[in-house]
Protein backbone atom coordinates (compact mmCIF):
# COMPACT_ATOMS: atom_id res chain seq x y z
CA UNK A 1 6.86 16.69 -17.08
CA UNK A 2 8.98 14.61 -18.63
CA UNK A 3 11.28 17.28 -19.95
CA UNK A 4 12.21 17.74 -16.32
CA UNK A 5 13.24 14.04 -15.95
CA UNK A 6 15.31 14.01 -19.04
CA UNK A 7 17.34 16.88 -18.06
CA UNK A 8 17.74 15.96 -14.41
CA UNK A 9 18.75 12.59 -16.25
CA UNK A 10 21.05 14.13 -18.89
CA UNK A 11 22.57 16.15 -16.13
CA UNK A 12 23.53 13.34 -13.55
CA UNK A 13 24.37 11.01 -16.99
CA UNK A 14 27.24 13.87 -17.89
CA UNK A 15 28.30 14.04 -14.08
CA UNK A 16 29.45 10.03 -14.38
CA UNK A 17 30.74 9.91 -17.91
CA UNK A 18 33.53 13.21 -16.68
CA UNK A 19 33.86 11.20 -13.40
CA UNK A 20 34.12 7.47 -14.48
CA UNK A 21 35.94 7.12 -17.76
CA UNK A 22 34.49 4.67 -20.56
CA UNK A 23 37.25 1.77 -19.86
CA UNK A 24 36.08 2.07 -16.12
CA UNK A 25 32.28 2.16 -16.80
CA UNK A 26 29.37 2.52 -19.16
CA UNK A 27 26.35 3.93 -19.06
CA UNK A 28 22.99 3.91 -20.55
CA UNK A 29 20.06 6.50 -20.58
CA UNK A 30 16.50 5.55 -21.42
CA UNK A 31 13.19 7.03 -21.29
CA UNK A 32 9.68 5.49 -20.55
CA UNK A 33 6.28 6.62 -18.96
CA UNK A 34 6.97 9.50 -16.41
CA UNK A 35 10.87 8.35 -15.31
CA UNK A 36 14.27 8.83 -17.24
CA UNK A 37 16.47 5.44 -16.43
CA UNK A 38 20.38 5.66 -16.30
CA UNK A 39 22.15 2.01 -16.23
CA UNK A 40 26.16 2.48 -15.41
CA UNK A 41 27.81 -1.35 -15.57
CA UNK A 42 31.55 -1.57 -14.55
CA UNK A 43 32.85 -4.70 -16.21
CA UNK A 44 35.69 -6.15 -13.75
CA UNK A 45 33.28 -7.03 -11.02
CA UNK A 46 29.92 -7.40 -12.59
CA UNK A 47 28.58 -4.57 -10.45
CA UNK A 48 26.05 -2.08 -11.55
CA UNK A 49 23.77 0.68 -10.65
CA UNK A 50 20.37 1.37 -12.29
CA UNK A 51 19.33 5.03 -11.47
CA UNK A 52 15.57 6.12 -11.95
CA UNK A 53 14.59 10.24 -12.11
CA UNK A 54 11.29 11.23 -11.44
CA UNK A 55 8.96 13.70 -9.90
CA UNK A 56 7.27 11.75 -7.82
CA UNK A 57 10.51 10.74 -5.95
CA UNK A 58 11.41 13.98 -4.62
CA UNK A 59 9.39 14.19 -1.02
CA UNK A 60 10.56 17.95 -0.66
CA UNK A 61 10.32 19.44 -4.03
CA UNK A 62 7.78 17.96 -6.53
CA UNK A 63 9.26 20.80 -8.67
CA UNK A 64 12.48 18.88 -9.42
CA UNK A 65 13.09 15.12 -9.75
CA UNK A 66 14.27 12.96 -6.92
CA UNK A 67 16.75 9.91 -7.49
CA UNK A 68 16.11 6.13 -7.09
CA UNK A 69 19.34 4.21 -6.85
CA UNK A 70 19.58 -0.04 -6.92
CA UNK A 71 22.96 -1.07 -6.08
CA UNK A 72 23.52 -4.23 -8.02
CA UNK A 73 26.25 -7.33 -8.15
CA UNK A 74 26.19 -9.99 -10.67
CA UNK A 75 22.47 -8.99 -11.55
CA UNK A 76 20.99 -9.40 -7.54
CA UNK A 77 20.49 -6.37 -5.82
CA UNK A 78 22.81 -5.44 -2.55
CA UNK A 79 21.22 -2.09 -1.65
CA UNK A 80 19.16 0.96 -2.90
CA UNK A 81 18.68 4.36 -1.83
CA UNK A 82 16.43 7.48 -2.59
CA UNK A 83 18.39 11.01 -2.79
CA UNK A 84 17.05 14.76 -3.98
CA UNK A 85 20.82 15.05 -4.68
CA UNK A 86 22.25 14.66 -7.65
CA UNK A 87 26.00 14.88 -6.26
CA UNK A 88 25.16 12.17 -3.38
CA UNK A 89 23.84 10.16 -6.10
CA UNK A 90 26.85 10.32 -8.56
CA UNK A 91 29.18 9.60 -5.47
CA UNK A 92 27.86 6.83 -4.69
CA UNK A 93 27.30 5.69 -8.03
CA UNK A 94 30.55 6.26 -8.37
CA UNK A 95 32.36 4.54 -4.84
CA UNK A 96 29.75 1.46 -5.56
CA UNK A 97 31.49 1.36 -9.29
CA UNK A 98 34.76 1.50 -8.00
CA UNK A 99 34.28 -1.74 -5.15
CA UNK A 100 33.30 0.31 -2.22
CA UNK A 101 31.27 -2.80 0.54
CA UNK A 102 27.60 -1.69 1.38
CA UNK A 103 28.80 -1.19 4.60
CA UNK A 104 31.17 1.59 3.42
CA UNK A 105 28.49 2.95 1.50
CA UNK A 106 26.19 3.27 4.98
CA UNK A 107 28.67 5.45 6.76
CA UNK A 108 29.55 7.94 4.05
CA UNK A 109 25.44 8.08 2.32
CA UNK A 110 22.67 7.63 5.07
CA UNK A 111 20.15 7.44 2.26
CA UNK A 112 21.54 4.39 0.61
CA UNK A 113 18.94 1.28 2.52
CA UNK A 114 17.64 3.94 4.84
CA UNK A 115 14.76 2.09 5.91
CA UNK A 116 15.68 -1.03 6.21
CA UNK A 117 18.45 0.22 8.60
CA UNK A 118 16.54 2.73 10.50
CA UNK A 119 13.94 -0.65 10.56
CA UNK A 120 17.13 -2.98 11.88
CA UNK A 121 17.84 -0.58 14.59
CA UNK A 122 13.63 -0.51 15.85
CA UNK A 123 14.05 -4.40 15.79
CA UNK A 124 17.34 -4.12 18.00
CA UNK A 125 16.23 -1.61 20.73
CA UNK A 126 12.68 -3.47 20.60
CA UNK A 127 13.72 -7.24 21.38
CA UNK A 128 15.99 -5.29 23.49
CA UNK A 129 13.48 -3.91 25.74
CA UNK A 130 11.17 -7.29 25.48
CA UNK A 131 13.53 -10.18 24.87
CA UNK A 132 11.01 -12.66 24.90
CA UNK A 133 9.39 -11.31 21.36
CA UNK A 134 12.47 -13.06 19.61
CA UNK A 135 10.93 -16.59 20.21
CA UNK A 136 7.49 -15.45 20.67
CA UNK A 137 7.04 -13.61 17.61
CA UNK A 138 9.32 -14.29 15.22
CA UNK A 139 10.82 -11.20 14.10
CA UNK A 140 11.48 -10.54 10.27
CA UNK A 141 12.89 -7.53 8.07
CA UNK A 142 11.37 -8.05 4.82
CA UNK A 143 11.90 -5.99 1.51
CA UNK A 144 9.84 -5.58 -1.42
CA UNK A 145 11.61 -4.04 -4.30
CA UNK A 146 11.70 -0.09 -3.09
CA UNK A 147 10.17 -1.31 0.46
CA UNK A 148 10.88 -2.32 3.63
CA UNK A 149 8.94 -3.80 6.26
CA UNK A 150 9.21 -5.16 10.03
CA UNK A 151 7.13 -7.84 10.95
CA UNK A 152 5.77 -9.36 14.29
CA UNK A 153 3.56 -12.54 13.91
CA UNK A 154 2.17 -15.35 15.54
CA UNK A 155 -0.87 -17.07 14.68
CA UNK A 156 -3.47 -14.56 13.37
CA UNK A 157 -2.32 -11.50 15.17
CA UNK A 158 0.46 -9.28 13.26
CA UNK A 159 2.21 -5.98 14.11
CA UNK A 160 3.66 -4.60 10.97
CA UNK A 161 6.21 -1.44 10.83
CA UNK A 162 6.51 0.30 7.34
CA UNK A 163 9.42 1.23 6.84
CA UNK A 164 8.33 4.25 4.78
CA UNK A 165 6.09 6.03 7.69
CA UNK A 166 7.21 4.22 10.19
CA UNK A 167 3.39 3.61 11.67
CA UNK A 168 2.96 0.40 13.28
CA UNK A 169 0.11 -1.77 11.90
CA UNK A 170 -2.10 -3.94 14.09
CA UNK A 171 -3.64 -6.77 11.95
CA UNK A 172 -6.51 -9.72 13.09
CA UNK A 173 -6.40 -12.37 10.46
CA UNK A 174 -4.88 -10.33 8.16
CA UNK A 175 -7.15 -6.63 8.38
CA UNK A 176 -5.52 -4.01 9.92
CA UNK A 177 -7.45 -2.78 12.47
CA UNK A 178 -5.42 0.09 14.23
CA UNK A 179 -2.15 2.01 13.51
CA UNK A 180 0.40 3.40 16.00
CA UNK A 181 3.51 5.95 14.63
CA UNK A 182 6.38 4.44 16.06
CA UNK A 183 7.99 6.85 18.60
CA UNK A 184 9.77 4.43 20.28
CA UNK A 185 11.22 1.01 20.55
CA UNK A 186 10.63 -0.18 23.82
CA UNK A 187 6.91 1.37 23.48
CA UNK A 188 6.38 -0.59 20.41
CA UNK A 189 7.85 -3.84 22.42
CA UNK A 190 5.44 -3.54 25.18
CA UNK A 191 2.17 -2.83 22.58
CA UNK A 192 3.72 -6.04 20.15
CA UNK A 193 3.74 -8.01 23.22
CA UNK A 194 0.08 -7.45 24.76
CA UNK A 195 -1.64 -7.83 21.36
CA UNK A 196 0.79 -10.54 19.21
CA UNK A 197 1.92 -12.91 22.46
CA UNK A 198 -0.76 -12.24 25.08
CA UNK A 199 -3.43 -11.90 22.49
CA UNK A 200 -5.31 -9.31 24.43
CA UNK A 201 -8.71 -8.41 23.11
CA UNK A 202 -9.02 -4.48 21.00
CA UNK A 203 -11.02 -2.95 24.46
CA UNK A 204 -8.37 -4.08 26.88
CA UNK A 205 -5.96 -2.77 24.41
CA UNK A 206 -8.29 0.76 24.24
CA UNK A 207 -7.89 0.61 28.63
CA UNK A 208 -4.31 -0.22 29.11
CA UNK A 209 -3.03 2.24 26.29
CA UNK A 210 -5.63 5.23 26.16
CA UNK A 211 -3.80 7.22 23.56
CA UNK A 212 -4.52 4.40 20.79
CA UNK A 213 -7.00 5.26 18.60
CA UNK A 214 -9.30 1.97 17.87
CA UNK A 215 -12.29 1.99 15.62
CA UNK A 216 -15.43 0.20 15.78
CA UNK A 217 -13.78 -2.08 12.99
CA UNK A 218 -12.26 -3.95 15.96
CA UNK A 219 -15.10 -4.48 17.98
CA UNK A 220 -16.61 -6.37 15.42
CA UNK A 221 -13.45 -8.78 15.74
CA UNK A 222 -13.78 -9.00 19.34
CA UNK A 223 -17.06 -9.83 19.44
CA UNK A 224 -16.20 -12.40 16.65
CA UNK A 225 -17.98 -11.47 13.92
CA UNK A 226 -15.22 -9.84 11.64
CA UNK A 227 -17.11 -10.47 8.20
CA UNK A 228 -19.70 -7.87 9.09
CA UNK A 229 -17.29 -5.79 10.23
CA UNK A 230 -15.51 -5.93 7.13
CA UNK A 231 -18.70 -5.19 4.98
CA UNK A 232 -19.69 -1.95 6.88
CA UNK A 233 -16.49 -0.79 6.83
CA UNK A 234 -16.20 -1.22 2.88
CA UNK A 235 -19.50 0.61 3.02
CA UNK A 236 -18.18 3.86 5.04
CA UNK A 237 -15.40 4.12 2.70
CA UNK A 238 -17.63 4.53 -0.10
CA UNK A 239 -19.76 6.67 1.38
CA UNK A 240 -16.87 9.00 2.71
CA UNK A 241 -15.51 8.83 -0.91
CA UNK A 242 -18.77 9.87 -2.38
CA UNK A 243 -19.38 12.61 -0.01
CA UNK A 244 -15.95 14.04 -0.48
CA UNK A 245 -15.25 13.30 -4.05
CA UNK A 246 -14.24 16.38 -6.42
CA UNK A 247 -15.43 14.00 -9.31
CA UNK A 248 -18.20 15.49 -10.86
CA UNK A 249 -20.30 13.45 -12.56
CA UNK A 250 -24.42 14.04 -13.26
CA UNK A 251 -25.68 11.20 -11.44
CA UNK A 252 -23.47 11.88 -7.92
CA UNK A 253 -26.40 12.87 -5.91
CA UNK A 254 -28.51 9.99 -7.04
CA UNK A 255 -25.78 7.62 -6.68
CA UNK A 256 -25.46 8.84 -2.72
CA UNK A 257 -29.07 8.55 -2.03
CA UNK A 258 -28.89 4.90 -3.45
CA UNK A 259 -26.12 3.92 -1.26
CA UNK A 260 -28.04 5.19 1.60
CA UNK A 261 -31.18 3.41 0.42
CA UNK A 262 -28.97 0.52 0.30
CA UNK A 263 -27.48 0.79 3.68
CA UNK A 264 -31.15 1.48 5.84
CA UNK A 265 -32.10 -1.96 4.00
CA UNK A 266 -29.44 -3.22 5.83
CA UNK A 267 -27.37 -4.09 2.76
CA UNK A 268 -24.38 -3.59 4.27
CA UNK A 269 -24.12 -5.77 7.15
CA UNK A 270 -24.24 -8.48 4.07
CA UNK A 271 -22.03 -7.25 0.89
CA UNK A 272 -18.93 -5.44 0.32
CA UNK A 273 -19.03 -2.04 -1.44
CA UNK A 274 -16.34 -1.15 -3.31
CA UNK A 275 -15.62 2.08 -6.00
CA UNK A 276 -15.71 0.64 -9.63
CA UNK A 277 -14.03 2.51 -12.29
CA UNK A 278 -16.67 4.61 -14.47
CA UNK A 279 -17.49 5.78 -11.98
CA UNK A 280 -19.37 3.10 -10.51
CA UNK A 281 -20.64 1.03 -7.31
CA UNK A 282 -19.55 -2.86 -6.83
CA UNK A 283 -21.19 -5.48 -4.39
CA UNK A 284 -20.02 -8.79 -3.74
CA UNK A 285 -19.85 -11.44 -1.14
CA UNK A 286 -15.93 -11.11 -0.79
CA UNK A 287 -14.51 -10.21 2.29
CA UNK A 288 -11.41 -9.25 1.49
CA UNK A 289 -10.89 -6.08 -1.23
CA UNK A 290 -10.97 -7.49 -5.23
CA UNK A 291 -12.80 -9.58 -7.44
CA UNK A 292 -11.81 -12.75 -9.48
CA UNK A 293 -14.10 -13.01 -12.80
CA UNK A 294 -15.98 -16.13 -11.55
CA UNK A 295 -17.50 -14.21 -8.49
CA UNK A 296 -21.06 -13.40 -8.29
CA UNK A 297 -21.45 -9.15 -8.38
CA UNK A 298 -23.70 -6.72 -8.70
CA UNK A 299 -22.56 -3.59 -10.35
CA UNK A 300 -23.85 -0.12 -10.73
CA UNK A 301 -22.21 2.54 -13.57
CA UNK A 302 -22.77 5.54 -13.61
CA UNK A 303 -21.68 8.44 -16.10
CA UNK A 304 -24.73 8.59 -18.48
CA UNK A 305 -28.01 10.43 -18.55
CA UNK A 306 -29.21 11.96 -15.27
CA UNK A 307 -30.89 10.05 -12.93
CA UNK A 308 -29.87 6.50 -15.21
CA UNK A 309 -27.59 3.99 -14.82
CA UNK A 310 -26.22 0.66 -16.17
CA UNK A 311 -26.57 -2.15 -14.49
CA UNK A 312 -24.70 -5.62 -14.87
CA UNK A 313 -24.93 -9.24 -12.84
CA UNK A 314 -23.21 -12.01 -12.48
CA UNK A 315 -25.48 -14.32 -10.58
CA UNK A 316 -26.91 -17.40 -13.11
CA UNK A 317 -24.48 -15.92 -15.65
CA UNK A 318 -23.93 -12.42 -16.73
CA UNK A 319 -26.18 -9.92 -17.61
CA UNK A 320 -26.35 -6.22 -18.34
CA UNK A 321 -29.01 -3.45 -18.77
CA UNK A 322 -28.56 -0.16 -19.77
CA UNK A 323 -30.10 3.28 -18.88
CA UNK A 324 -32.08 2.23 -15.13
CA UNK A 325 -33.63 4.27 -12.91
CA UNK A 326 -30.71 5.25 -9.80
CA UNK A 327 -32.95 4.00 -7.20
CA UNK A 328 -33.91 0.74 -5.30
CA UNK A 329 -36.80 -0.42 -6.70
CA UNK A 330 -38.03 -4.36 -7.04
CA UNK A 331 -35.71 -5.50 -9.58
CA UNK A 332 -32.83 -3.61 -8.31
CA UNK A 333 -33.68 -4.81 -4.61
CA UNK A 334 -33.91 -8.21 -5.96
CA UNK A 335 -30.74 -8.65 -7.51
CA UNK A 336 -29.21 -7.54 -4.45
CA UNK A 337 -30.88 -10.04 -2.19
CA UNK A 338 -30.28 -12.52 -4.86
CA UNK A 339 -26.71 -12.13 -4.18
CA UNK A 340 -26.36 -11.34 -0.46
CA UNK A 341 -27.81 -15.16 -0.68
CA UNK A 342 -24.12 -16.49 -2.20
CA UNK A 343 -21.77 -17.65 0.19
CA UNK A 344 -19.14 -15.30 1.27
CA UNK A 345 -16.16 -15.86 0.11
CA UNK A 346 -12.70 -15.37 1.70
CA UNK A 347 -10.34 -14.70 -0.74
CA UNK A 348 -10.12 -13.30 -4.60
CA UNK A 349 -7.53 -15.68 -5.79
């Protein structure tokens, strides 16, 4: 694949060097991983513009790469912007080169900050339609390197808007527990209102906006007793990945009649499940996704002989034993009540 980068990288590369001359710029190709990386600097005004090629950046063709652009001044970044064209990409290379203001930039290439505009203008038209969420919750574009986010928050309720998708997260204490596409501003007012400032509960949510769709995930919240909720739904993910998998490995059936030996014992109203690599099954006592080495585990790994597995602890110290029966029997069942006895713990750092 990388062939395909390095051209669609040589190609834009000979499209600056015939359009900016070498006392007005100069440029730099490099290749690592899966991406070919062009750096054009023009000296007068420190400005610069660090293009990345790859496949996985063109959403309409994964036949051809796409273009990641960061806009750059005196090393900080002003703007970025994602383009399938190479032309688009050279021109604005080129006007951001030559002193062009982002703001110039915006009106003659819409994909230069995209999201974080099209996320300015959802924040606009929103606290528009609500004024009242400016104080209440605190409104905040936010970007992370090639993302950008809108944020609603107050206390432990959050709406979040990715600027990618555009979908609308609902979070309780930091899980999201339901998603909305954003259709339109004032909608997404009214829904940030009732469930950041009013704080209303997931079921009045469910009866005042029908067309949400609210899992059982949420219930658990409102009837205040997230940490279970958290652990079965760790557990249906790893069932639903199991049952769907195209990995093939010997041991899959056995490994899917464990977890549901597991689960009748009730073993999941008390752990989190989680997918190790191997592939294997991880339990713990953390609530939130991720392990830190000092937490007590259990862990299953399979990918050896049929119907065996290994098996490694970290209860009183770490342990492992190789080649164990894929089922629950006493010693397996008592490791796992062992640690179902740990505290639970909130967070992996």
């Amino acid at each position: 694949m990388l062939e395909m980068e390095s051209a669609a990288g040589q190609s834009l590369l000979g499209v600056l060097k015939r359009t900016l001359p070498a006392h007005a710029a100069e440029h730099e190709l490099s290749a690592f991983g899966g991406t070919v990386r062009i750096k054009s600097v023009a000296g007068p005004n420190q400005r610069s513009c660090v293009t990345t090629c790859s496949l996985h950046l063109n959403e309409l063709s994964p036949q051809s790469p796409g273009f990641l652009t960061c806009f750059e001044e005196s090393g900080k970044r002003i703007a970025w912007g994602k383009s399938n064209s190479e032309s688009q990409t050279a021109a604005a290379t080129r006007a951001w080169l030559q002193g062009a203001a982002p703001e110039a930039l915006y009106g003659d290439f819409d994909f230069i900050d995209r999201e974080k505009r099209r996320l300015a203008r959802i924040q606009e038209e929103a606290l528009r339609a609500v004024p009242s969420l400016a104080a209440g919750t605190n409104p905040q574009l936010k970007e992370f390197r090639e993302w950008s986010a809108l944020w609603f928050r107050r206390d432990a309720r959050a709406v979040m808007v990715d600027g990618t998708s555009l979908n609308a997260f609902f979070s309780w204490d930091q899980t999201n527990l339901f998603h909305w596409p954003v259709h339109d501003a004032p909608t997404l007012a009214v829904l940030v209102l009732k469930w950041v400032c009013e704080n209303r509960a997931p079921s009045a949510m469910r009866a005042d906006f029908p067309w949400l769709s609210i899992g059982r995930l949420a219930d658990f919240y409102e009837r205040g007793n997230p940490v279970e909720g958290d652990f079965l739904e760790s557990w249906d993910e790893v069932e639903c990945w199991l049952t769907k998998t195209e990995l093939v490995f010997p041991q899959h059936d056995a490994a899917l009649r464990l977890l549901k030996a597991l689960r009748k014992a009730s073993y999941d109203c008390r752990l989190r499940a989680g997918i190790d690599h191997g592939p294997g099954l991880l339990l713990s006592r953390s609530r939130r996704s991720g392990l830190s080495p000092r937490m007590p585990y259990v862990r299953f790994s399979f990918g050896g002989q049929p119907g065996l597995m290994d098996m490694s602890t970290n209860l009183e110290g770490v342990e492992e034993r190789r080649g164990v029966p894929i089922s629950l029997s006493r010693e397996l069942a008592a490791a796992v009540e062992r640690l179902s006895e740990f505290p639970v713990t909130e967070s992996v750092s």
